[in-house]
C-alpha atoms as a PDB file:
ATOM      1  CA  UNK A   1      14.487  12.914  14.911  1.00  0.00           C
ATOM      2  CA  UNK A   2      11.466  12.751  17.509  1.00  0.00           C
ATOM      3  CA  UNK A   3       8.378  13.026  15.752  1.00  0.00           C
ATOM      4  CA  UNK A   4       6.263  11.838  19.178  1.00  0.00           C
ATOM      5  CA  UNK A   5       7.332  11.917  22.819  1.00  0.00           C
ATOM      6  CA  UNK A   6       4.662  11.126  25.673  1.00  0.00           C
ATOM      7  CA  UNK A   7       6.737  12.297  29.238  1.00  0.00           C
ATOM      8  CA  UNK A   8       5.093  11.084  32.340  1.00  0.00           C
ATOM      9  CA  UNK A   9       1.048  10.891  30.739  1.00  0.00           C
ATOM     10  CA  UNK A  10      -1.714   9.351  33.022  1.00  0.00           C
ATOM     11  CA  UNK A  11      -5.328   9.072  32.389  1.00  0.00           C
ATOM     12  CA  UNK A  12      -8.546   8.400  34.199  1.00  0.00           C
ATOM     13  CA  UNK A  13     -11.590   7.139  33.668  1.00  0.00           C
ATOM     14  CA  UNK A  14     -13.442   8.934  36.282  1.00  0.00           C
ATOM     15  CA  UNK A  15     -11.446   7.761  39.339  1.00  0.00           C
ATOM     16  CA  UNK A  16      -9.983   4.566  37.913  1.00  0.00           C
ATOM     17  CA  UNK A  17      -6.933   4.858  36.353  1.00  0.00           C
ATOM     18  CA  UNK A  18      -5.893   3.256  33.378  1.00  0.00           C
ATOM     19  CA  UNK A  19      -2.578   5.082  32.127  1.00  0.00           C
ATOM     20  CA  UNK A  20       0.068   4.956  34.834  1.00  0.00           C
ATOM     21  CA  UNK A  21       2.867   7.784  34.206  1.00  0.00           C
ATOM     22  CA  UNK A  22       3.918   6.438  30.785  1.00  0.00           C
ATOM     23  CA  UNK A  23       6.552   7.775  28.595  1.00  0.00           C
ATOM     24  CA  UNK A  24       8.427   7.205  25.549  1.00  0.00           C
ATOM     25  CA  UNK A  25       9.002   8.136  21.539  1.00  0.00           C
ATOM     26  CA  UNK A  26       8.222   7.324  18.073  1.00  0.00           C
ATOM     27  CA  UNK A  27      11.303   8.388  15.736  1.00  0.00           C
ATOM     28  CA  UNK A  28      10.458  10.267  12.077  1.00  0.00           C
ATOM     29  CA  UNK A  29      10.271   7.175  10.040  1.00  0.00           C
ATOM     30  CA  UNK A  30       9.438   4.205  12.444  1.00  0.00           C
ATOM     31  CA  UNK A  31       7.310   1.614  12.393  1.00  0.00           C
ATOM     32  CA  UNK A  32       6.463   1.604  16.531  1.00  0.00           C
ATOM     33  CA  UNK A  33       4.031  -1.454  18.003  1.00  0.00           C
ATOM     34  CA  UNK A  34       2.384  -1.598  21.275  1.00  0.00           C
ATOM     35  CA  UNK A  35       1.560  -4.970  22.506  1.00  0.00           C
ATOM     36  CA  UNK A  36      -0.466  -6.143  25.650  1.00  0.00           C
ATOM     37  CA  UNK A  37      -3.545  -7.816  26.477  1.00  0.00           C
ATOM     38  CA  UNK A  38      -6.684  -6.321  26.607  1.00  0.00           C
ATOM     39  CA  UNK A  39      -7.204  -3.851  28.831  1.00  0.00           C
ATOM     40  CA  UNK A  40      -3.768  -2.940  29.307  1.00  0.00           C
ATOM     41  CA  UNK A  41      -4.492   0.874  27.967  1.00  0.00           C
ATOM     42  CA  UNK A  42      -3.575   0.678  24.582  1.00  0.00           C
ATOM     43  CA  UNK A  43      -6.476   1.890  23.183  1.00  0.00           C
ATOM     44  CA  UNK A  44      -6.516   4.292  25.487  1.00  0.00           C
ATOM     45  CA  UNK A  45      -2.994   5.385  24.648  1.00  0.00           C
ATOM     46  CA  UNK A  46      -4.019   6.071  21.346  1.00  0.00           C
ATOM     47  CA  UNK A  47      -6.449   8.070  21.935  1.00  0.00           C
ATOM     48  CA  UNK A  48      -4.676  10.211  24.521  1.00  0.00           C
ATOM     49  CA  UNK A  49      -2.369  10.663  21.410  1.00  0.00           C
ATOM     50  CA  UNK A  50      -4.940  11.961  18.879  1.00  0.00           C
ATOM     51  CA  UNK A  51      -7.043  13.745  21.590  1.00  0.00           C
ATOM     52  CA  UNK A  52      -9.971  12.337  22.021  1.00  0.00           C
ATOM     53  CA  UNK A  53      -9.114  11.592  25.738  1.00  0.00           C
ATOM     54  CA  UNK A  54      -7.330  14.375  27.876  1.00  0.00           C
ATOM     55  CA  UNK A  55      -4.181  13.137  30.209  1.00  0.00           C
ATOM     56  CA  UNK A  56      -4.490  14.027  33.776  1.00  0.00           C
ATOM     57  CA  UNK A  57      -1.012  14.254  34.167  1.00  0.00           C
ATOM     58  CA  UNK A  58       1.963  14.720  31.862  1.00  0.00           C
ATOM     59  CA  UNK A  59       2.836  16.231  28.407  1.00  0.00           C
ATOM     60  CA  UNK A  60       2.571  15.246  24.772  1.00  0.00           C
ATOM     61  CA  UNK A  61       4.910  16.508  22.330  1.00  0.00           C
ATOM     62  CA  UNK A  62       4.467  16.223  18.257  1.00  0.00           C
ATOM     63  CA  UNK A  63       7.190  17.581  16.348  1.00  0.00           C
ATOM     64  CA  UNK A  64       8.727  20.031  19.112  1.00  0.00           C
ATOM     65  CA  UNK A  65       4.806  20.962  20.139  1.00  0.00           C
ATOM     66  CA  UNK A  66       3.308  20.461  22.807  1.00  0.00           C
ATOM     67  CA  UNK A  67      -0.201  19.195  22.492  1.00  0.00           C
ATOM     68  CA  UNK A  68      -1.572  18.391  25.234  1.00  0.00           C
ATOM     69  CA  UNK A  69      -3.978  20.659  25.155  1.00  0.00           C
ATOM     70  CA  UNK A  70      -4.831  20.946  21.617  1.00  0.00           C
ATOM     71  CA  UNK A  71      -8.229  20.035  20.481  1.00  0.00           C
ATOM     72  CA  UNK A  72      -8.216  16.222  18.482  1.00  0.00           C
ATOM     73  CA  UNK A  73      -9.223  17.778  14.627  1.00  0.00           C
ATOM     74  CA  UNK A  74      -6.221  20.243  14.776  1.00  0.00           C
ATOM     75  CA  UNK A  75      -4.103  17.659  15.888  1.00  0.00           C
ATOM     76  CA  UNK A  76      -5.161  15.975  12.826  1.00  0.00           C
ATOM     77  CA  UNK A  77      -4.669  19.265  10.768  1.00  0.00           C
ATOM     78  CA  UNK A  78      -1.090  19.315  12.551  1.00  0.00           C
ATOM     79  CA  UNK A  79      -0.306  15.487  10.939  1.00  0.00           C
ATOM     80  CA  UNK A  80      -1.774  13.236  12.990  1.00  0.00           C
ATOM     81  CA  UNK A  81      -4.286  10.782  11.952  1.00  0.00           C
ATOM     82  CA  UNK A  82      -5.841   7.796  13.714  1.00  0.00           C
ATOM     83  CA  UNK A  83      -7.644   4.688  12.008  1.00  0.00           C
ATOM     84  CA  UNK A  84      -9.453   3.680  14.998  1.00  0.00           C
ATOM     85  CA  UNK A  85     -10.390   0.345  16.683  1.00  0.00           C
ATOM     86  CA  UNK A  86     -13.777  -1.165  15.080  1.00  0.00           C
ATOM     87  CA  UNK A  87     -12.723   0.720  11.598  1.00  0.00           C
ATOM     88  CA  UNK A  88     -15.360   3.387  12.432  1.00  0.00           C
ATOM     89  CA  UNK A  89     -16.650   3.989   9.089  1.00  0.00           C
ATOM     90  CA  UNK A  90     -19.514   6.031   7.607  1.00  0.00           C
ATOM     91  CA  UNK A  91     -21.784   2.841   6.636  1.00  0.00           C
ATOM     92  CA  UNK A  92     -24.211   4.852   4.895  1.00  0.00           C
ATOM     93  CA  UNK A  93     -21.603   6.466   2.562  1.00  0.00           C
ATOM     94  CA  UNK A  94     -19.942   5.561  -0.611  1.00  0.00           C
ATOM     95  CA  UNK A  95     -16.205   4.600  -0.737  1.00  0.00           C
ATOM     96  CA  UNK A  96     -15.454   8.215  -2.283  1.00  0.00           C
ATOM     97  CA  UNK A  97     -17.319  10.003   0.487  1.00  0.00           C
ATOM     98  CA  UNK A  98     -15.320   8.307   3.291  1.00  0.00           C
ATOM     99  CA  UNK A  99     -12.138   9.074   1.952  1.00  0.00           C
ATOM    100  CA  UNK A 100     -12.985  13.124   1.503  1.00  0.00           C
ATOM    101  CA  UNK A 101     -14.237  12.906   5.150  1.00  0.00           C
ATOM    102  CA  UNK A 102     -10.157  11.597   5.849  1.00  0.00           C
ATOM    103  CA  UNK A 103      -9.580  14.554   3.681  1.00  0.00           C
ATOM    104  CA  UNK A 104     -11.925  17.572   5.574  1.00  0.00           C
ATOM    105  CA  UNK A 105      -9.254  19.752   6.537  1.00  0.00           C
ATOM    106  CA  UNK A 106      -7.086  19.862   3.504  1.00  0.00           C
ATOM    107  CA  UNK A 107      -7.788  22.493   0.532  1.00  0.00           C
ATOM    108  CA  UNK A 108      -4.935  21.452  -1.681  1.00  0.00           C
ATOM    109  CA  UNK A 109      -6.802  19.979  -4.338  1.00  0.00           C
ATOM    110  CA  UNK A 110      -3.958  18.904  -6.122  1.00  0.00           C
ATOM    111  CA  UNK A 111      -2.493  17.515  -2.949  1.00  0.00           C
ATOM    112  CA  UNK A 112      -5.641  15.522  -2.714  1.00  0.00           C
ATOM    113  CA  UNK A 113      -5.669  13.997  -5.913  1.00  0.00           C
ATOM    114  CA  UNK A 114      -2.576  12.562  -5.325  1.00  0.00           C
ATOM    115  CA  UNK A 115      -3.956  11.074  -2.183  1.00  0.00           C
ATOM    116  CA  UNK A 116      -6.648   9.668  -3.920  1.00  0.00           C
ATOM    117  CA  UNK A 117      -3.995   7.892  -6.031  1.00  0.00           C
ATOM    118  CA  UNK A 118      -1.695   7.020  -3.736  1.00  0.00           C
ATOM    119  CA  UNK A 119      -4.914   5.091  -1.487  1.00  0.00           C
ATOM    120  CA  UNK A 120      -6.119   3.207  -4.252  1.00  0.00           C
ATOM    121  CA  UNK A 121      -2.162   2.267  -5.512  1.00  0.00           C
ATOM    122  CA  UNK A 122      -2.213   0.655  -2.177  1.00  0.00           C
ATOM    123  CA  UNK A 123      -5.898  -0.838  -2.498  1.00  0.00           C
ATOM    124  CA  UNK A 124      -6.984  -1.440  -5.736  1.00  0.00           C
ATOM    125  CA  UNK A 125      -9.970  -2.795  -4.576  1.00  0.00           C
ATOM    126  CA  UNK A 126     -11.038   0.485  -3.288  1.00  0.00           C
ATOM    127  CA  UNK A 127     -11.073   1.776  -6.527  1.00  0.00           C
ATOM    128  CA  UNK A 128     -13.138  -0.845  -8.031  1.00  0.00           C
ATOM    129  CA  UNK A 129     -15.675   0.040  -5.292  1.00  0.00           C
ATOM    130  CA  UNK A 130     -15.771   3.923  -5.173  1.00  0.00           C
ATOM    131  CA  UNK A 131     -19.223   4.378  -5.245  1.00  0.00           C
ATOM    132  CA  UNK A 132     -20.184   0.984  -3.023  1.00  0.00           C
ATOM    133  CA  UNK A 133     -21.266   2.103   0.350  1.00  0.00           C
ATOM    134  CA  UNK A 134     -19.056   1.487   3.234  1.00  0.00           C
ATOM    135  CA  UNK A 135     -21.974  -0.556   4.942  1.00  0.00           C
ATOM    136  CA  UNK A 136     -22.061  -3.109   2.262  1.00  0.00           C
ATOM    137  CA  UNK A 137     -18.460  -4.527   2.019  1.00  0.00           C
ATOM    138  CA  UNK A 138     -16.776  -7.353   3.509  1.00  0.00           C
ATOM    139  CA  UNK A 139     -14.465  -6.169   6.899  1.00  0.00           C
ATOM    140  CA  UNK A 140     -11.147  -6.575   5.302  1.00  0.00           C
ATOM    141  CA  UNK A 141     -12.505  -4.136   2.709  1.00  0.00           C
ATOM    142  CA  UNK A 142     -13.691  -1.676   5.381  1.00  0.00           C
ATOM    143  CA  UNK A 143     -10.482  -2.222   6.928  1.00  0.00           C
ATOM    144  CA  UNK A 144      -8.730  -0.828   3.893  1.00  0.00           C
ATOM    145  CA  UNK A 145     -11.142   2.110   3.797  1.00  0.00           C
ATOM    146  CA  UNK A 146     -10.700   2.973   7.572  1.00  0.00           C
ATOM    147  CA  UNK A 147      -7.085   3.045   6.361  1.00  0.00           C
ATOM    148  CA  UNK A 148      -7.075   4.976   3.559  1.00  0.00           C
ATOM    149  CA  UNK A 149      -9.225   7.422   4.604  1.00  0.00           C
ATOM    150  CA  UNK A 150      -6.535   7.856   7.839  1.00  0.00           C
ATOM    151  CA  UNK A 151      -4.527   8.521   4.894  1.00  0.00           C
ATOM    152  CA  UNK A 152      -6.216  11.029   3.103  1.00  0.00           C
ATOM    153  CA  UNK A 153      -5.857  13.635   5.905  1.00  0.00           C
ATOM    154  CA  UNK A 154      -1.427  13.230   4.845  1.00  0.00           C
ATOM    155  CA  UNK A 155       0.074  12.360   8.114  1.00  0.00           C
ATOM    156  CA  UNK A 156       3.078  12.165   9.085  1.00  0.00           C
ATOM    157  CA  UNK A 157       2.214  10.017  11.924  1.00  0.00           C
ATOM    158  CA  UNK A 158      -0.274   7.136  11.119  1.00  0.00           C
ATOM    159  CA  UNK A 159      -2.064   5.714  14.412  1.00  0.00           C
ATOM    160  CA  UNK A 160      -3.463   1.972  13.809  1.00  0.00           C
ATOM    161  CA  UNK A 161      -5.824   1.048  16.275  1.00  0.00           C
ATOM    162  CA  UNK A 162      -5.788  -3.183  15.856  1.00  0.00           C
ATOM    163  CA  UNK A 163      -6.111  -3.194  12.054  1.00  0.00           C
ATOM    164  CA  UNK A 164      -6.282  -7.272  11.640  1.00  0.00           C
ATOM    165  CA  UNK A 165      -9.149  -7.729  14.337  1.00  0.00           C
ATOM    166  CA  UNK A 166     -11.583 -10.199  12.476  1.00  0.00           C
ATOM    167  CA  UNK A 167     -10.282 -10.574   9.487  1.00  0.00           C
ATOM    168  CA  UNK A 168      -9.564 -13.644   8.102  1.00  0.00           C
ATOM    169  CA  UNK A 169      -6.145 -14.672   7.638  1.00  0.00           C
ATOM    170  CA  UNK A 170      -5.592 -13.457   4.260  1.00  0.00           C
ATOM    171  CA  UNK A 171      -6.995 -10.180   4.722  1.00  0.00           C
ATOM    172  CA  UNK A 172      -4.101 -10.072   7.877  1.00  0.00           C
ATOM    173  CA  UNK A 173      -1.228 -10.930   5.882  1.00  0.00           C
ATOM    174  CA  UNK A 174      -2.126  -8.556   2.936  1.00  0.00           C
ATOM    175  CA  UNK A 175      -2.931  -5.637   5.523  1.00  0.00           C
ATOM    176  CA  UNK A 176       0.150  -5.712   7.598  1.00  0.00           C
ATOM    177  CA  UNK A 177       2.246  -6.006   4.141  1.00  0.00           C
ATOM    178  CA  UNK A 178       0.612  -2.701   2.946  1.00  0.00           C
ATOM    179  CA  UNK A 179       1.277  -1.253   6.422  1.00  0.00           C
ATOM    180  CA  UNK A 180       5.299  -1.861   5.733  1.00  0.00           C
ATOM    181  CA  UNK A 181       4.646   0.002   2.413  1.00  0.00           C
ATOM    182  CA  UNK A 182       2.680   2.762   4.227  1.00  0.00           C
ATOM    183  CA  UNK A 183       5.817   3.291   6.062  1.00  0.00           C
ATOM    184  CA  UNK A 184       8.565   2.842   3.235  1.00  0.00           C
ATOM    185  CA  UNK A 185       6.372   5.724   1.575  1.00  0.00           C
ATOM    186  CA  UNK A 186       7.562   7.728   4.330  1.00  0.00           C
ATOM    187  CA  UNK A 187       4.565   7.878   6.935  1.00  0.00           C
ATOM    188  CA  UNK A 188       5.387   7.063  10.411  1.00  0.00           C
ATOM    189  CA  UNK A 189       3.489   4.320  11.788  1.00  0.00           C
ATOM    190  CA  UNK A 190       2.516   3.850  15.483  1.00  0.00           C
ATOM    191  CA  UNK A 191       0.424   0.593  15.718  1.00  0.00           C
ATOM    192  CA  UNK A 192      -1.741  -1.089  18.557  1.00  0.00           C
ATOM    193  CA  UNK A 193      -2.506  -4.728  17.576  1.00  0.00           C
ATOM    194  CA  UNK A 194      -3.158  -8.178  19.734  1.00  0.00           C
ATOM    195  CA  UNK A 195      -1.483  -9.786  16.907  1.00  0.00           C
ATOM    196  CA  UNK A 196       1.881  -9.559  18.421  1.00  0.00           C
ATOM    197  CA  UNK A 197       3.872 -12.209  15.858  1.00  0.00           C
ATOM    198  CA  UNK A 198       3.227  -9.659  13.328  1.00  0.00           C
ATOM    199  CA  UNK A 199       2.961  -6.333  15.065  1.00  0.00           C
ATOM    200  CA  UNK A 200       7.197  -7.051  16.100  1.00  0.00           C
ATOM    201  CA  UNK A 201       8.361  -8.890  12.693  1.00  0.00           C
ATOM    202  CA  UNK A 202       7.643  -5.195  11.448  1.00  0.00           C
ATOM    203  CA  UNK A 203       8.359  -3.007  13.954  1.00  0.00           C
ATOM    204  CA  UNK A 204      11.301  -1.086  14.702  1.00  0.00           C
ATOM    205  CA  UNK A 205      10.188  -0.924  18.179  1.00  0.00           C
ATOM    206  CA  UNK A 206       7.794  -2.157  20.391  1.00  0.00           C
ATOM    207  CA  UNK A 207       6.478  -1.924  23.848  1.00  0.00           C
ATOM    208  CA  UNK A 208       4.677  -4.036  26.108  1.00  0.00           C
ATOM    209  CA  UNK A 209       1.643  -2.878  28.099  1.00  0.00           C
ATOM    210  CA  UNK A 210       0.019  -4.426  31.065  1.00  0.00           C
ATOM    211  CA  UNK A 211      -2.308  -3.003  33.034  1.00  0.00           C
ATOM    212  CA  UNK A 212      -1.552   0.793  32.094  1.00  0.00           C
ATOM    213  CA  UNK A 213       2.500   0.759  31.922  1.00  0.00           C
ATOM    214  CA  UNK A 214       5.015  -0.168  29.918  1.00  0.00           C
ATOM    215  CA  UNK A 215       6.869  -3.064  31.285  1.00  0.00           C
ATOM    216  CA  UNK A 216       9.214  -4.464  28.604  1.00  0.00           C
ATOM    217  CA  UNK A 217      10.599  -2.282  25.504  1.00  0.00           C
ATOM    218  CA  UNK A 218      13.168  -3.162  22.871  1.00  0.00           C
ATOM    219  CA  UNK A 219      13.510  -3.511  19.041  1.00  0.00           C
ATOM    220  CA  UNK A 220      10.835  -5.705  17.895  1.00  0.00           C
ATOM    221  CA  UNK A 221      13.305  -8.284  17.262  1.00  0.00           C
ATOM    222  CA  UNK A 222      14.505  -8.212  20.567  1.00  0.00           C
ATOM    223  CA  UNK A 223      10.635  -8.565  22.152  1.00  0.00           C
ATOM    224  CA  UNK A 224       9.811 -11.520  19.827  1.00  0.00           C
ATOM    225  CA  UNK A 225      13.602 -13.480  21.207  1.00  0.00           C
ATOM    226  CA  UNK A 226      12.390 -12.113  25.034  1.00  0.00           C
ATOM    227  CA  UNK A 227      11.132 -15.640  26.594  1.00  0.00           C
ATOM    228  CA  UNK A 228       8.656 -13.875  28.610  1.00  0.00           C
ATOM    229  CA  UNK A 229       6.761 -12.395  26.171  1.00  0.00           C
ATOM    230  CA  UNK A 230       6.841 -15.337  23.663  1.00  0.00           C
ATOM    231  CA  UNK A 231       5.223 -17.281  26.758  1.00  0.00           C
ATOM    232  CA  UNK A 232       2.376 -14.197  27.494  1.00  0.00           C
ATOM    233  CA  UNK A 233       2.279 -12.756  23.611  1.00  0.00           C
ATOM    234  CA  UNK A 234       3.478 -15.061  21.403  1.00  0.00           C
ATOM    235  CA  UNK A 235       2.103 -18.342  22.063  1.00  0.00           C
ATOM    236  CA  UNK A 236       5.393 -20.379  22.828  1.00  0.00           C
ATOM    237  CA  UNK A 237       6.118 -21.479  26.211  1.00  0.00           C
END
């Protein structure tokens, strides 16, 4: 089933335009990577997607809805949550208060608790910091709380604005493993990340963007064989 579907979506910055007419899905269940270089709009894509930028052209559909127009914290109430580039946490706020801010337009308490578990199943060392502020820990930690509080809103589509960017490599390795169990939960995962090797080992899908369109698409397996973008993406000429 398709969960996401962007048909024909531009965006401008003023009058320069960095989304060119772009279209395609995210399938209920997929783990869905967008690759490119920076500057190539994926950023921006993502936040066409949760709403904090408006398309000037084309639609967005979540779940049979169109959203185009819909305001970005109902799109969030609707099941669609974004950990954003540069984690974007609340420094001056304990681990706790983050994750209720993920949580601000839920009032199943009971629902919520089970969040709470589920977030600090995946990151134990969340839990052993609940009342550390956000401001003080390391940037793989704040990289699991910019997750987990993503989570705490219960989305069925998880957006992952480059979640390895400076960490160290074993901060990478353990995020992108509990991004595969993030998605074997059930949560869909789109994901933007310059870390290409890994973005396509775990990706259903994946498409390339350069310079605001899409100009290769495949399984991920398929993009990580593709000789042109192991020469641009992957380090292998």
């Amino acid at each position: 089933m398709t969960l996401l579907e962007l048909k024909d979506v531009s965006v401008h910055y003023g009058r320069i335009q960095a989304i060119h007419d772009m279209s395609f899905t995210v399938e209920e269940g997929e783990i869905v990577s967008l690759i490119g270089a920076n500057g190539a709009g994926k950023s921006t894509t993502m936040k066409t997607i949760s709403g904090l930028l408006n398309p000037s052209h084309g639609s967005i559909t979540f779940d049979g809805e169109d959203i185009t127009k819909v305001k970005a914290h109902l799109r969030v109430v609707k099941g669609i949550s974004q950990s954003p580039e540069g984690r974007g946490i609340f420094p001056g706020m304990t681990v706790m208060e983050n994750l209720d801010m993920g949580a601000f337009g839920r009032a199943d308490r009971s629902g919520m608790a089970a969040d709470f578990d589920r977030v600090f199943d995946l990151f134990p060392r969340l839990a052993e910091r609940k009342t550390q502020l956000g401001g003080t820990m390391s940037g793989g930690e704040q990289q699991m709380l910019a997750i987990g509080r993503a989570l705490m809103s219960a989305p069925r589509l998880l957006l992952l604005d480059e979640p390895s960017m400076g960490l160290a490599p074993q901060f990478i390795k353990q995020i992108f493993k509990i991004i595969t169990e993030i998605n074997a939960q059930g949560t869909t995962v789109l994901l933007v990340e310059q870390n290409a090797n890994q973005a396509l080992a775990r990706a259903n899908r994946g498409f390339v963007l350069e310079t605001g369109a899409i100009t290769h698409q495949g399984t991920g397996k398929e993009l990580l064989a593709n000789p042109a973008i192991k020469e641009a993406y992957l380090g292998v000429g």
